[in-house]
Protein backbone atom coordinates (compact mmCIF):
# COMPACT_ATOMS: atom_id res chain seq x y z
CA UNK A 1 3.43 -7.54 14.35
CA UNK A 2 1.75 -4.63 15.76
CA UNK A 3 5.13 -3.18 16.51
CA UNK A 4 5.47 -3.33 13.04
CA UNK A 5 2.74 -2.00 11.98
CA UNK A 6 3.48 1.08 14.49
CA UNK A 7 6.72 1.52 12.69
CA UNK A 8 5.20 2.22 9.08
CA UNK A 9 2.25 4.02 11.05
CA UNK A 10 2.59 6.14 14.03
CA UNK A 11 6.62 6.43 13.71
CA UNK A 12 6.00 7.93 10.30
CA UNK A 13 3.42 10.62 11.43
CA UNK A 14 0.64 8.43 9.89
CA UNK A 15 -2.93 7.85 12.03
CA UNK A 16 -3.42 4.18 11.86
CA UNK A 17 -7.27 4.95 12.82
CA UNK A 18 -7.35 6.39 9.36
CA UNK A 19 -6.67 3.84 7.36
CA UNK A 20 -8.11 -0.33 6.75
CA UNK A 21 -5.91 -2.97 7.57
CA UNK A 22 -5.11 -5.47 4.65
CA UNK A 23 -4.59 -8.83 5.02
CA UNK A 24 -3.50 -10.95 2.11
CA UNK A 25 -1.19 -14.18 2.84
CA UNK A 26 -2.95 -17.47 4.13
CA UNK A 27 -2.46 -16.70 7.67
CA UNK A 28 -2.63 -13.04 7.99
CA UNK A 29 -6.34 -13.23 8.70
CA UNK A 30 -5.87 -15.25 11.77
CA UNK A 31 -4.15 -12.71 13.43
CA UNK A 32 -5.90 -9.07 11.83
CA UNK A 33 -8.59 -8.80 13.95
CA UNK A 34 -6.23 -8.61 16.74
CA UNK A 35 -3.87 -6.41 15.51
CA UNK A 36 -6.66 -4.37 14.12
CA UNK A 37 -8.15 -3.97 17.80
CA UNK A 38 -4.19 -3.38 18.96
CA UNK A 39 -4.08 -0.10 16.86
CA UNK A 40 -7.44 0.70 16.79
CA UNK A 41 -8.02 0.38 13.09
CA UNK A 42 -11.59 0.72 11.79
CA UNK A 43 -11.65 -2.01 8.69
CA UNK A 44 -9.93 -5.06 7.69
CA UNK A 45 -10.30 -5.76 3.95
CA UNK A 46 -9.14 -9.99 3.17
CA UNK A 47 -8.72 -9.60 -0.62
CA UNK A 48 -9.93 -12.80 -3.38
CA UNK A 49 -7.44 -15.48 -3.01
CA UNK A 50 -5.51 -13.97 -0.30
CA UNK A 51 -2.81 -16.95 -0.19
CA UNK A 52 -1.62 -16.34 -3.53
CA UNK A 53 -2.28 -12.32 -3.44
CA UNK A 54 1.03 -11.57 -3.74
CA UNK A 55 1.43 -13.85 -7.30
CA UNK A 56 -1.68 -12.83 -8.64
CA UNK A 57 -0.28 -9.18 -8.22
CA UNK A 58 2.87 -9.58 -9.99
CA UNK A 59 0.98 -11.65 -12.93
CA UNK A 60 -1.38 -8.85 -13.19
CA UNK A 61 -0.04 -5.41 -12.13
CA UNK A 62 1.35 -2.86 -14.83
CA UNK A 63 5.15 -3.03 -15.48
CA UNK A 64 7.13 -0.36 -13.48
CA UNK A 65 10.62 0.62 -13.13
CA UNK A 66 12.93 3.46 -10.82
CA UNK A 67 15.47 5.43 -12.21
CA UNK A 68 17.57 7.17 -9.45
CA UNK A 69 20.30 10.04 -10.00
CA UNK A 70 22.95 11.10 -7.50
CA UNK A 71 22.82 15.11 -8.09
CA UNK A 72 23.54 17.29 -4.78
CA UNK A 73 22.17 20.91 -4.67
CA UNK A 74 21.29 23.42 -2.52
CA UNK A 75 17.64 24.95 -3.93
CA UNK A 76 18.63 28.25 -2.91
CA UNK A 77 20.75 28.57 -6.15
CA UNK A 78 20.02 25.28 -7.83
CA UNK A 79 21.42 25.60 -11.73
CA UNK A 80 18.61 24.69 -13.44
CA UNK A 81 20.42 23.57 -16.48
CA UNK A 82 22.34 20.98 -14.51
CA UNK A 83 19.27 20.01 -12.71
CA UNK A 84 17.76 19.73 -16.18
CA UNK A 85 20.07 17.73 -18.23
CA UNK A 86 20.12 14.98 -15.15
CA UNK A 87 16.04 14.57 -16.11
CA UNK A 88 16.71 14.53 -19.72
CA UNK A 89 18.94 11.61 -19.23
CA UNK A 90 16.26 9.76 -17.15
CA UNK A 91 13.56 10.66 -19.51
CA UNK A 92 15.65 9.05 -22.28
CA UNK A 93 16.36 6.17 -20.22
CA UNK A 94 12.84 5.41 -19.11
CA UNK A 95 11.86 5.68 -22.96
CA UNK A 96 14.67 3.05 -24.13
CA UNK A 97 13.12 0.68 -21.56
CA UNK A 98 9.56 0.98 -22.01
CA UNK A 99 10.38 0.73 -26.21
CA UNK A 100 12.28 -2.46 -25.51
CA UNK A 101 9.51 -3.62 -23.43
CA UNK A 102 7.21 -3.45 -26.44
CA UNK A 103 5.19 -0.22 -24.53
CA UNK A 104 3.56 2.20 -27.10
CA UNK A 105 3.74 5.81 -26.38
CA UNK A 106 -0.27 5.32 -25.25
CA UNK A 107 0.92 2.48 -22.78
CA UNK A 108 3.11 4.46 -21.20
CA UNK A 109 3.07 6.89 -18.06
CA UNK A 110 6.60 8.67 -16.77
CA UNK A 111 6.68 10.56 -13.47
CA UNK A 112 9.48 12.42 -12.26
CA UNK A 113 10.42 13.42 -8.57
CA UNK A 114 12.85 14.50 -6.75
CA UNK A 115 14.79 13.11 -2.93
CA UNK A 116 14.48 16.64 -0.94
CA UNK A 117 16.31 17.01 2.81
CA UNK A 118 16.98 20.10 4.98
CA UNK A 119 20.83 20.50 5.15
CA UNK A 120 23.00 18.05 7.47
CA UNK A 121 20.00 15.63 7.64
CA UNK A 122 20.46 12.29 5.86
CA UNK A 123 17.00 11.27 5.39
CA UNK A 124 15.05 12.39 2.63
CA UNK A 125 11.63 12.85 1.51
CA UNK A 126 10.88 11.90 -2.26
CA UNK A 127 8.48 14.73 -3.98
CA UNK A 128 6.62 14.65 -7.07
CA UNK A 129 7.42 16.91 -9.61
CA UNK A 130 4.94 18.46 -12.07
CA UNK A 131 6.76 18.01 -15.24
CA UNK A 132 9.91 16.65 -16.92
CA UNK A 133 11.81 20.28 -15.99
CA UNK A 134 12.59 22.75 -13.32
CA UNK A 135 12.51 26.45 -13.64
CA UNK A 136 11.96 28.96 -11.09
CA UNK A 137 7.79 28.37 -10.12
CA UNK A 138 8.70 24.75 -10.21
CA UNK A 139 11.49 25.50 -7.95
CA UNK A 140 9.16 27.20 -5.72
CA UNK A 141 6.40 24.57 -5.67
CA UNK A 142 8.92 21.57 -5.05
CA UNK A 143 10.00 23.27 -1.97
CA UNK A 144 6.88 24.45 -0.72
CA UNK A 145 5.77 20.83 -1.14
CA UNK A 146 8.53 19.85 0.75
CA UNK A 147 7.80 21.63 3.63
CA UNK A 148 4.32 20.39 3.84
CA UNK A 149 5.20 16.90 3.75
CA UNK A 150 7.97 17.28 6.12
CA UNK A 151 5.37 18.72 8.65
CA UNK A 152 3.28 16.05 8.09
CA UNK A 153 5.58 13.47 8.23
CA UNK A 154 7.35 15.40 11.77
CA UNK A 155 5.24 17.41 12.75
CA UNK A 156 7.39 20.80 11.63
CA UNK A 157 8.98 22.44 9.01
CA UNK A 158 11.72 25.03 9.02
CA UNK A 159 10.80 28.24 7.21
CA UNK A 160 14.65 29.45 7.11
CA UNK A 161 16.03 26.44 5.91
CA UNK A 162 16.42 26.00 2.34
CA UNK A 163 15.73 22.17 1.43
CA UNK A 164 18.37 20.47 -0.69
CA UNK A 165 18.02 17.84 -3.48
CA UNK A 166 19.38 14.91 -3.53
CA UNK A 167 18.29 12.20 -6.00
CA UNK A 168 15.92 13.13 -9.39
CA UNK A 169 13.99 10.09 -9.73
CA UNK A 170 11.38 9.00 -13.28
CA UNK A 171 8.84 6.45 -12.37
CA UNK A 172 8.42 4.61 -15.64
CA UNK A 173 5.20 2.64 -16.06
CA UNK A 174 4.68 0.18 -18.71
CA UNK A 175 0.29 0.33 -18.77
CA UNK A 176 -0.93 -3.58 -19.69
CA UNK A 177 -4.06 -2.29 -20.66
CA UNK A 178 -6.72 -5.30 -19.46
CA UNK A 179 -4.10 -7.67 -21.01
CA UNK A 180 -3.51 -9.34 -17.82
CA UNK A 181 -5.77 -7.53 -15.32
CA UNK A 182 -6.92 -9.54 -12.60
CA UNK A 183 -11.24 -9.43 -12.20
CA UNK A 184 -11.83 -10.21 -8.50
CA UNK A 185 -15.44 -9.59 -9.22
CA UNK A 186 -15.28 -12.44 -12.20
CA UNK A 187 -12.97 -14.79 -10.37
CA UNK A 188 -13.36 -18.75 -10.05
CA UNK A 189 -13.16 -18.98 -6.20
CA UNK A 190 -11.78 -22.73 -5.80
CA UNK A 191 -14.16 -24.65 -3.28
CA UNK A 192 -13.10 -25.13 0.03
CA UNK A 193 -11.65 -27.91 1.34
CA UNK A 194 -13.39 -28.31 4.83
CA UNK A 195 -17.60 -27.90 5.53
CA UNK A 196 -19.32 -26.26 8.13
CA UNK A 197 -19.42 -27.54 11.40
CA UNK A 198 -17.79 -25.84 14.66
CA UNK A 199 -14.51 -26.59 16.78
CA UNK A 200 -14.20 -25.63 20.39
CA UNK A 201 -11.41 -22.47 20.23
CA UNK A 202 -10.16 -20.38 22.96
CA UNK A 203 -10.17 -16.35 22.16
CA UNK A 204 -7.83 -15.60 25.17
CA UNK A 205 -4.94 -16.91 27.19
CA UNK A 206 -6.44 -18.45 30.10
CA UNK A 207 -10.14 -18.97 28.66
CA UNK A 208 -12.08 -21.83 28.22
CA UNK A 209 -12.80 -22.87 24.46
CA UNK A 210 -15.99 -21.82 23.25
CA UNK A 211 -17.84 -23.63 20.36
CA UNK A 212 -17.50 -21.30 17.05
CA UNK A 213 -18.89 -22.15 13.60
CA UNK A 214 -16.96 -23.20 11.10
CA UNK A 215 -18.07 -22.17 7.01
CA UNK A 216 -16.70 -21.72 3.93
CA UNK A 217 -15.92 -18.29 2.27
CA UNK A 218 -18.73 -18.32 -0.33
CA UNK A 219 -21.46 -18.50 2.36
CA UNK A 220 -20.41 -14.83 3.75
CA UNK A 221 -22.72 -12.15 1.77
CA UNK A 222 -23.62 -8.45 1.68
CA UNK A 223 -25.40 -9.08 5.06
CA UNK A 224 -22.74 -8.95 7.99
CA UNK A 225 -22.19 -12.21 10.28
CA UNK A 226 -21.06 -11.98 13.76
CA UNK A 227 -18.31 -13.88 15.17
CA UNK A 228 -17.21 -16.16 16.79
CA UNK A 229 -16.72 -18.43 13.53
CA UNK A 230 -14.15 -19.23 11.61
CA UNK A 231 -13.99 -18.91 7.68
CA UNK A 232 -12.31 -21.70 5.46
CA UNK A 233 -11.29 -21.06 2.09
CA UNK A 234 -8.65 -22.98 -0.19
CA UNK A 235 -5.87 -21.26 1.13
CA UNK A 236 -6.77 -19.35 4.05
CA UNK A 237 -8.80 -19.22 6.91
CA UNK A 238 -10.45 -15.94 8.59
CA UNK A 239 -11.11 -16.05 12.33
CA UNK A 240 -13.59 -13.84 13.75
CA UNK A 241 -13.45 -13.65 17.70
CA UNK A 242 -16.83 -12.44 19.41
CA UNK A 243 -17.41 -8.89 18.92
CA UNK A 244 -16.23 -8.92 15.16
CA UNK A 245 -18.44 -8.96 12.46
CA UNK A 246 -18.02 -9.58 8.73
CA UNK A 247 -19.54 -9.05 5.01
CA UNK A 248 -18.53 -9.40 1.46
CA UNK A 249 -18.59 -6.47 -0.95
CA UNK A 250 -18.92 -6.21 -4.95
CA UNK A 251 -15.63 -7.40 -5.98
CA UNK A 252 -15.59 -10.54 -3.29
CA UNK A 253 -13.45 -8.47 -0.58
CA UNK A 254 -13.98 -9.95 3.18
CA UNK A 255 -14.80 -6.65 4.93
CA UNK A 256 -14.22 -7.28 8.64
CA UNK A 257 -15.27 -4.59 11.35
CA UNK A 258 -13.26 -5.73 14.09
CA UNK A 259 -15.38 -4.48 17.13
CA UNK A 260 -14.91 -4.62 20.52
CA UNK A 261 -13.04 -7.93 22.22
């Protein structure tokens, strides 16, 4: 898992110190702390409901669909009428779907981008554009903000290359405007199944088990706890080895600091 986490981290130019850890599924918050530690992340947020994260956000999340054209030109003397024509056909297609979809001009929002690559290279980067069309400045700012997120992403850019476009791309989003939005803050919380007590659990290969506390989600509050304990919910469970500590903020988010081991 940490491996894994490398590979959409570190591999991609990306400080995993930077950033929280989150850990939605029943049993992802078994294992965060360590992998947390691993990388040296700072924060672990466990979400509401973390088992069924992943169905509450496709119940609740705003409606959103790709639209991806093959179109291969060099920037250097892109014809912006060509270039142009391939976004007016996405624009029209994005508006057919969101219209069948029952989305209102005012529940709508349509971003366009672009797949840019220096020549001979067959990965691309995908780059907002500002608008719905190219001309010359927008030319100019695409590949400027190429460059920077190439050297972000590798750690370089090449100011004699000219980049090359691949793909336009329109980001159609259907906005469900509180029809279906998911309150954490307002959310009935099921009770858990098990009470507090403690178990005896070993932390490391090799070590005796210690005793740890066992309690239910809704006792953790704004104040941190320390671990070891473990944390029960309805469907998951939270383990805190000694040196972590946890809280719960305003919208019922586990915040986990994962310490020292």
């Amino acid at each position: 898992m940490a491996r894994a986490l490398r590979a959409v981290s570190v591999e991609r130019g990306r400080d995993p110190r930077d950033v929280a850890l989150m850990a939605f599924g029943g049993s992802a918050a078994l294992h965060a702390v360590d992998l947390a530690r691993a990388l040296e992340l700072p924060q672990i947020l466990v979400p509401a409901l973390p088992g069924v994260f992943t169905a509450v956000g496709m119940l609740a999340s705003d409606v959103e669909h790709h639209f991806v054209r093959p179109f291969a030109a060099s920037l250097h003397d892109l014809d912006l009428a060509a270039a142009n024509s391939v976004l007016g056909t996405l624009a029209k297609e994005t508006g057919d779907t969101l219209n069948a979809e029952g989305f209102g001009e005012a529940q709508r929002r349509i971003a366009f981008q672009a797949d840019l690559r220096y020549p001979g290279q067959s990965e691309a980067l995908t780059i907002a554009l500002a608008g719905d069309r190219l001309d010359a400045a927008g030319v100019a700012t695409l590949v400027g903000d190429f460059q920077a997120a190439y050297e972000a992403s590798y750690g370089y850019a090449s100011s004699r290359e000219r980049p090359e476009i691949v793909n336009p791309r329109a980001v159609a989003t259907g906005l469900r405007h509180g029809r279906l939005r998911f309150d954490a803050a307002r959310a009935e919380m099921p009770a858990a199944a098990t009470h507090a007590g403690e178990r005896a659990v070993s932390f490391a290969r090799g070590e005796p088990p210690i005793a740890t506390p066992v309690c239910d989600r809704a006792a953790i509050g704004a104040t941190p706890v320390s671990g070891p304990l473990i944390v029960e919910s309805y469907e998951s469970t939270i383990l805190l080895p000694p040196g972590a500590s946890a809280r719960c903020d305003h919208v019922g988010n586990i915040v986990i600091t994962p310490g020292q081991g």
